[in-house]
N, C-alpha and C. Protein backbone atom coordinates (compact mmCIF):
# COMPACT_ATOMS: atom_id res chain seq x y z
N UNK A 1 111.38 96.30 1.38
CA UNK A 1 112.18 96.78 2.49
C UNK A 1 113.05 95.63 3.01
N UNK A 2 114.49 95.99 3.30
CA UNK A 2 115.05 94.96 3.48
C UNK A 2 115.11 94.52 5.23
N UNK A 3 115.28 93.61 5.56
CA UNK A 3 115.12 93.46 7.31
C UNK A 3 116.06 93.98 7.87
N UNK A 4 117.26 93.54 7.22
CA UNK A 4 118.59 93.97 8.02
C UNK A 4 119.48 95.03 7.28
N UNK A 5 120.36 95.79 7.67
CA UNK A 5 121.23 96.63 6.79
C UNK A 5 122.51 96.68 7.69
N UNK A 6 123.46 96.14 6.44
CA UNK A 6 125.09 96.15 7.57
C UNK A 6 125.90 97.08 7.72
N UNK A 7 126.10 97.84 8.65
CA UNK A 7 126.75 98.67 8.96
C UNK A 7 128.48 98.53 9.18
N UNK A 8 129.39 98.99 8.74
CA UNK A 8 131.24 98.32 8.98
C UNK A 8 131.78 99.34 8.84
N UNK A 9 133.12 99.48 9.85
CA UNK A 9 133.73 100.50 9.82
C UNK A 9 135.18 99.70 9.76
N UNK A 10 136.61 100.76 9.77
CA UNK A 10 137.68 99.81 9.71
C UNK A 10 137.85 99.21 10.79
N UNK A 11 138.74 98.19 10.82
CA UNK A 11 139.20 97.40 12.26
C UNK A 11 139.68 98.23 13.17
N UNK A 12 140.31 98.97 13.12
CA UNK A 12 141.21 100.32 13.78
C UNK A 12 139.27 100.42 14.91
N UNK A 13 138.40 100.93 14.41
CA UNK A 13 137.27 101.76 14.88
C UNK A 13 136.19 100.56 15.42
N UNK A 14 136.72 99.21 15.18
CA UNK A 14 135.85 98.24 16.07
C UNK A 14 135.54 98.67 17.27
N UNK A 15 135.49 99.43 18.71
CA UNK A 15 135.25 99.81 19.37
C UNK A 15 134.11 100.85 19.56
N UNK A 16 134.03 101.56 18.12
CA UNK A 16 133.09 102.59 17.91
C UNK A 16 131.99 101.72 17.65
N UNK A 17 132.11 100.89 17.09
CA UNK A 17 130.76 99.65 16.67
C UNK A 17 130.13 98.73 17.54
N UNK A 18 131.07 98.56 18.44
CA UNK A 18 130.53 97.58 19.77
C UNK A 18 129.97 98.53 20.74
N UNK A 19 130.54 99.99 20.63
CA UNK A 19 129.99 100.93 21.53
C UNK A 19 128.02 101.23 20.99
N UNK A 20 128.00 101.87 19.59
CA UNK A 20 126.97 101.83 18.97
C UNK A 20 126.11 100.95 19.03
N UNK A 21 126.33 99.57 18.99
CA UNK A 21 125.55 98.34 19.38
C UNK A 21 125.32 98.06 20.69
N UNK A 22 126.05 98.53 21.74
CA UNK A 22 125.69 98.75 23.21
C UNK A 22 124.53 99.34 23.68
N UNK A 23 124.66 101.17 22.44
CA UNK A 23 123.53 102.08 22.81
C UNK A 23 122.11 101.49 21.91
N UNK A 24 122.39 100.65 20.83
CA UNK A 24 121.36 100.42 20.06
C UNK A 24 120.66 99.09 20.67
N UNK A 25 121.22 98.77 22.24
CA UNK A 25 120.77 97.43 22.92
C UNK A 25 121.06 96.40 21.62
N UNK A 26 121.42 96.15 20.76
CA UNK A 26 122.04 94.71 19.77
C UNK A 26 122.68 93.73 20.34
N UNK A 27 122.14 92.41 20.41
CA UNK A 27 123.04 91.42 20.78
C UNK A 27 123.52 90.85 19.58
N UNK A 28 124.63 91.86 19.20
CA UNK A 28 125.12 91.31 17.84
C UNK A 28 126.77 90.78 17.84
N UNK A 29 126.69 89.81 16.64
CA UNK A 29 128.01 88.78 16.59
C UNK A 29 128.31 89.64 15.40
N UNK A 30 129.80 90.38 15.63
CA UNK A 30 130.66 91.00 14.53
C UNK A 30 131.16 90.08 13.38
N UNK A 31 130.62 90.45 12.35
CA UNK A 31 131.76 89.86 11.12
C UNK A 31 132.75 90.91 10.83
N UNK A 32 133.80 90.18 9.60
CA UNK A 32 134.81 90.97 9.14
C UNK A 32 135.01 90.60 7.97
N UNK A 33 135.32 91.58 7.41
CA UNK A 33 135.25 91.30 5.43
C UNK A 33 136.55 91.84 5.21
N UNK A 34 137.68 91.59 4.15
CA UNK A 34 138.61 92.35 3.68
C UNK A 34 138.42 92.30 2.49
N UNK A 35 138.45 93.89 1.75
CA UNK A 35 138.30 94.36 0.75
C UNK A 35 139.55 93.98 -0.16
N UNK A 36 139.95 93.87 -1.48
CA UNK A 36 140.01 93.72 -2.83
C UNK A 36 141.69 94.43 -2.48
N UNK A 37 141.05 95.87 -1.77
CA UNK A 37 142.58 96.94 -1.68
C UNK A 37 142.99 96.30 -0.16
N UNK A 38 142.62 95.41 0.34
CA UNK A 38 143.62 94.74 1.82
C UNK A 38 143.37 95.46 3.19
N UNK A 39 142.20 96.23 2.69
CA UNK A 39 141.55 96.87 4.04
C UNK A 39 140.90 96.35 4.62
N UNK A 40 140.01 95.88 5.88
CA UNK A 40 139.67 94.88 6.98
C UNK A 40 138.80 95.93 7.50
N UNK A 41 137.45 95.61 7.69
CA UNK A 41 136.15 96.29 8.22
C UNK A 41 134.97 95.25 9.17
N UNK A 42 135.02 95.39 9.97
CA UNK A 42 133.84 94.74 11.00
C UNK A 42 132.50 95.75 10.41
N UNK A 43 131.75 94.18 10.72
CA UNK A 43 130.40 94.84 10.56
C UNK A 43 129.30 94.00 11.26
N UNK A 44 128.41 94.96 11.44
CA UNK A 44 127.13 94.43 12.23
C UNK A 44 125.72 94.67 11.39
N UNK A 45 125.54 94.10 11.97
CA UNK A 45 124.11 93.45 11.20
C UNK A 45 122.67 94.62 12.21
N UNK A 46 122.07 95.44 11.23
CA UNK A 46 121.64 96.49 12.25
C UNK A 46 119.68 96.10 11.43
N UNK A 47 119.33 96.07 12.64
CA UNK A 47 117.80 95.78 12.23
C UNK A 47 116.87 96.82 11.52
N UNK A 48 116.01 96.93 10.56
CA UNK A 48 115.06 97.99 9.78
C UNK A 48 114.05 97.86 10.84
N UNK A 49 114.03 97.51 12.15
CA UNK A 49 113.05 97.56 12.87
C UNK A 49 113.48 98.39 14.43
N UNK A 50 113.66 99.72 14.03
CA UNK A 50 114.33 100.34 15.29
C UNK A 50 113.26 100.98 16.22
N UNK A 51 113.77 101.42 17.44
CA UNK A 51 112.55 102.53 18.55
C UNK A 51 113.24 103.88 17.98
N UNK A 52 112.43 104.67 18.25
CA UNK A 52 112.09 106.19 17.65
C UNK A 52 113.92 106.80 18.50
N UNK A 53 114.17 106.21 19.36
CA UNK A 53 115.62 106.48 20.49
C UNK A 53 116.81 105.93 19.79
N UNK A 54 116.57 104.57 18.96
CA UNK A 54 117.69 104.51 18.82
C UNK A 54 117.94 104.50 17.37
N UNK A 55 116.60 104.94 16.61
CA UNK A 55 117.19 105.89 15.28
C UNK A 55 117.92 106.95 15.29
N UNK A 56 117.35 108.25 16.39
CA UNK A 56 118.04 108.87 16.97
C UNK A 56 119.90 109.00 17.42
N UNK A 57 119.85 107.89 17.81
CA UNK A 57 120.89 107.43 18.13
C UNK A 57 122.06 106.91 17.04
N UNK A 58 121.47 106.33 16.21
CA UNK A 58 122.21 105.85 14.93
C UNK A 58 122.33 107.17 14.08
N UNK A 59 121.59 108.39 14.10
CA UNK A 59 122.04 109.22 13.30
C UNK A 59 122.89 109.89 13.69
N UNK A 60 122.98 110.41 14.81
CA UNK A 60 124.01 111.07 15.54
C UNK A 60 125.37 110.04 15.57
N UNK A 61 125.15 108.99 15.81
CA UNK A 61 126.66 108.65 15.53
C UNK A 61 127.06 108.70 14.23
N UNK A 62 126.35 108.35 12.93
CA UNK A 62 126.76 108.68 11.67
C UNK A 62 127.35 110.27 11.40
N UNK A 63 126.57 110.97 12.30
CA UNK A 63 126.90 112.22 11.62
C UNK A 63 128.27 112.75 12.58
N UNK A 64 128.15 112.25 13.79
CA UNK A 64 129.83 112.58 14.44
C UNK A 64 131.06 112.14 13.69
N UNK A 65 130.49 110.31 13.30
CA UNK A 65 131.54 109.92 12.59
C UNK A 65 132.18 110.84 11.07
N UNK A 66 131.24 111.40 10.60
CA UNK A 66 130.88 112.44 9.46
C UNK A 66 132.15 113.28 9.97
N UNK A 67 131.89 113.99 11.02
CA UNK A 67 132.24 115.39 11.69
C UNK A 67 134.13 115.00 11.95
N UNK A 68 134.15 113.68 12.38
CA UNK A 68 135.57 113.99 12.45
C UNK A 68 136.15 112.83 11.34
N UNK A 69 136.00 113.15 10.27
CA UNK A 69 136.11 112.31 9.37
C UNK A 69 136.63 110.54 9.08
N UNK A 70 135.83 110.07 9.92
CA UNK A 70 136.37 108.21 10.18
C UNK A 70 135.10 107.68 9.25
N UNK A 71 136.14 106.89 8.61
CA UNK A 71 135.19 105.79 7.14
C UNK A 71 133.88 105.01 7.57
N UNK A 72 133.00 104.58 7.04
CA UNK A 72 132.14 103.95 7.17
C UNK A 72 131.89 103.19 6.07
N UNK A 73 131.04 102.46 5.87
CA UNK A 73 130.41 101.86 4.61
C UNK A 73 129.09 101.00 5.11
N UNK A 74 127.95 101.35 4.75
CA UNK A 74 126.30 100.92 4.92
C UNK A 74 125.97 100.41 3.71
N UNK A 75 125.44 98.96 3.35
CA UNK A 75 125.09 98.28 2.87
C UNK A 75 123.36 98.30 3.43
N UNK A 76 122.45 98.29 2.07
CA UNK A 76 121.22 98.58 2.62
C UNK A 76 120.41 98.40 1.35
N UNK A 77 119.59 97.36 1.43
CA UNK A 77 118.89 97.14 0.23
C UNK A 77 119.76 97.32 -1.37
N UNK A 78 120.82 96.18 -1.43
CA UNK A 78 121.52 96.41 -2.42
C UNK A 78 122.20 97.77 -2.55
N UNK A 79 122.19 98.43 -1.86
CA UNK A 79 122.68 99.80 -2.15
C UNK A 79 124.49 100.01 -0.99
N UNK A 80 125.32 100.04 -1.63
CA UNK A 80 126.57 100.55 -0.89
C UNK A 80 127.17 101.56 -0.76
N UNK A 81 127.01 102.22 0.09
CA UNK A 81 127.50 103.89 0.38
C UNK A 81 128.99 103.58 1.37
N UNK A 82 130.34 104.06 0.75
CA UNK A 82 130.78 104.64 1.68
C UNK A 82 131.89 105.78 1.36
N UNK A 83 132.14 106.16 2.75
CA UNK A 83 132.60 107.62 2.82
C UNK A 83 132.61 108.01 4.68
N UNK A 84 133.07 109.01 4.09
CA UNK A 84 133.31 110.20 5.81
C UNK A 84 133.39 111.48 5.81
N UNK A 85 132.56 111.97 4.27
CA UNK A 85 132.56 113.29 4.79
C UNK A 85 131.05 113.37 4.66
N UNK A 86 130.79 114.64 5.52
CA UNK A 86 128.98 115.10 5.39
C UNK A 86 128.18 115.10 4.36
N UNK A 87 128.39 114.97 3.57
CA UNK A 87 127.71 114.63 2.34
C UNK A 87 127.79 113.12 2.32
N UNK A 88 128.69 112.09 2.85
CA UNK A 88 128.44 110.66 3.14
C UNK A 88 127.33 110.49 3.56
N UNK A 89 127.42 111.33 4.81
CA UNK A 89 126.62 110.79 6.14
C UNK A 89 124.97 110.86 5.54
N UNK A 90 124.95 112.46 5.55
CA UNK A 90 123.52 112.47 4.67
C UNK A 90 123.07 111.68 3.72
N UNK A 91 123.97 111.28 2.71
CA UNK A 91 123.51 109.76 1.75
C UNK A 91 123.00 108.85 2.34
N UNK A 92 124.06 108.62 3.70
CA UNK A 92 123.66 107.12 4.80
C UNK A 92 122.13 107.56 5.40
N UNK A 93 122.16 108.63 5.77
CA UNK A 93 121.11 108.62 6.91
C UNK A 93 119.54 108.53 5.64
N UNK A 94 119.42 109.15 5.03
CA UNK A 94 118.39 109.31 3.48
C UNK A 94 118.44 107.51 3.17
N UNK A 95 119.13 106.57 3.01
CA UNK A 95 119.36 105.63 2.10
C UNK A 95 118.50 104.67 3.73
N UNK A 96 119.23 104.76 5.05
CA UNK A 96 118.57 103.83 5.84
C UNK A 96 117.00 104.83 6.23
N UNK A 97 116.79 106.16 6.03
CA UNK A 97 115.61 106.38 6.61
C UNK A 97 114.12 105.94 5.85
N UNK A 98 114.96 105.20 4.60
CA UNK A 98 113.31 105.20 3.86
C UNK A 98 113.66 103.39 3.90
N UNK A 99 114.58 102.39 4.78
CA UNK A 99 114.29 101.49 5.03
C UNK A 99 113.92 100.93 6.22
N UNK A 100 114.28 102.04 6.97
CA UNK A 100 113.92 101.36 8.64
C UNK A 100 112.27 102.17 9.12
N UNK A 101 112.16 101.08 9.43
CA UNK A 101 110.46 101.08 10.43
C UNK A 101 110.28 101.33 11.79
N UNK A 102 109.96 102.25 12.38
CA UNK A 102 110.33 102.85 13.57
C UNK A 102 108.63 102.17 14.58
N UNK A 103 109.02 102.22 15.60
CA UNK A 103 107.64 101.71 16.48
C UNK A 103 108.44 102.05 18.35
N UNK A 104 107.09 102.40 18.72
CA UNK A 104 107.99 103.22 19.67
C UNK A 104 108.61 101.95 20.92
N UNK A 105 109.32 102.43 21.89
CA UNK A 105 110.15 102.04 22.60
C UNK A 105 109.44 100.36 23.65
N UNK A 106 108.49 100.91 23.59
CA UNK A 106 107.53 99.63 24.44
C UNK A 106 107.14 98.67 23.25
N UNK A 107 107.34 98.86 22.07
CA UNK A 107 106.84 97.88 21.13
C UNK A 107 107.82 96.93 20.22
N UNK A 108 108.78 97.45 21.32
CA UNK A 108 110.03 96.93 20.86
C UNK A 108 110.59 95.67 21.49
């Protein structure tokens, strides 16, 4: 199981990511990668050690982002998914649910 899994969306949607890391309480420092095709994606570094609230929380934003079709890309135990349509999202949410370790909210 890997500890961490990076989550990046485009630069345009940096706001959606600092928002997400707000609700996921993360005191996280954004990187930025540019891809091969000259596209530019922030990403955060999201822990396999979440509360039962803010798995919750991470799926529902995957699957909104799903719903109105804005890119993503999840890096997760060697594995790279990305996409924006519902059939993305479900890949994402399946690919981080059998790496993250849930423990409830006080044990956090």
């Amino acid at each position: 199981m890997s500890e961490f899994c990076i989550i990046s969306v485009p630069e345009s949607d940096r706001d959606d990511l600092v928002e997400l890391a707000d609700h996921l309480r993360l005191d996280n420092n954004f990187g930025q990668h540019r891809y091969f095709d000259g596209s530019t994606f922030v990403e955060m570094l999201l822990p396999m050690l979440l509360s039962t609230g803010s798995w919750l929380t991470l799926r529902t934003w995957i699957k909104a982002r799903a719903e109105t079709q804005k890119q993503m890309r999840v890096t997760c135990g060697g594995i790279e998914i990305t996409g924006m349509a519902a059939r993305d999202a479900e890949r994402v949410i399946k690919t981080l649910a059998e790496a993250v370790e849930l423990k409830d909210d006080a044990d956090i």
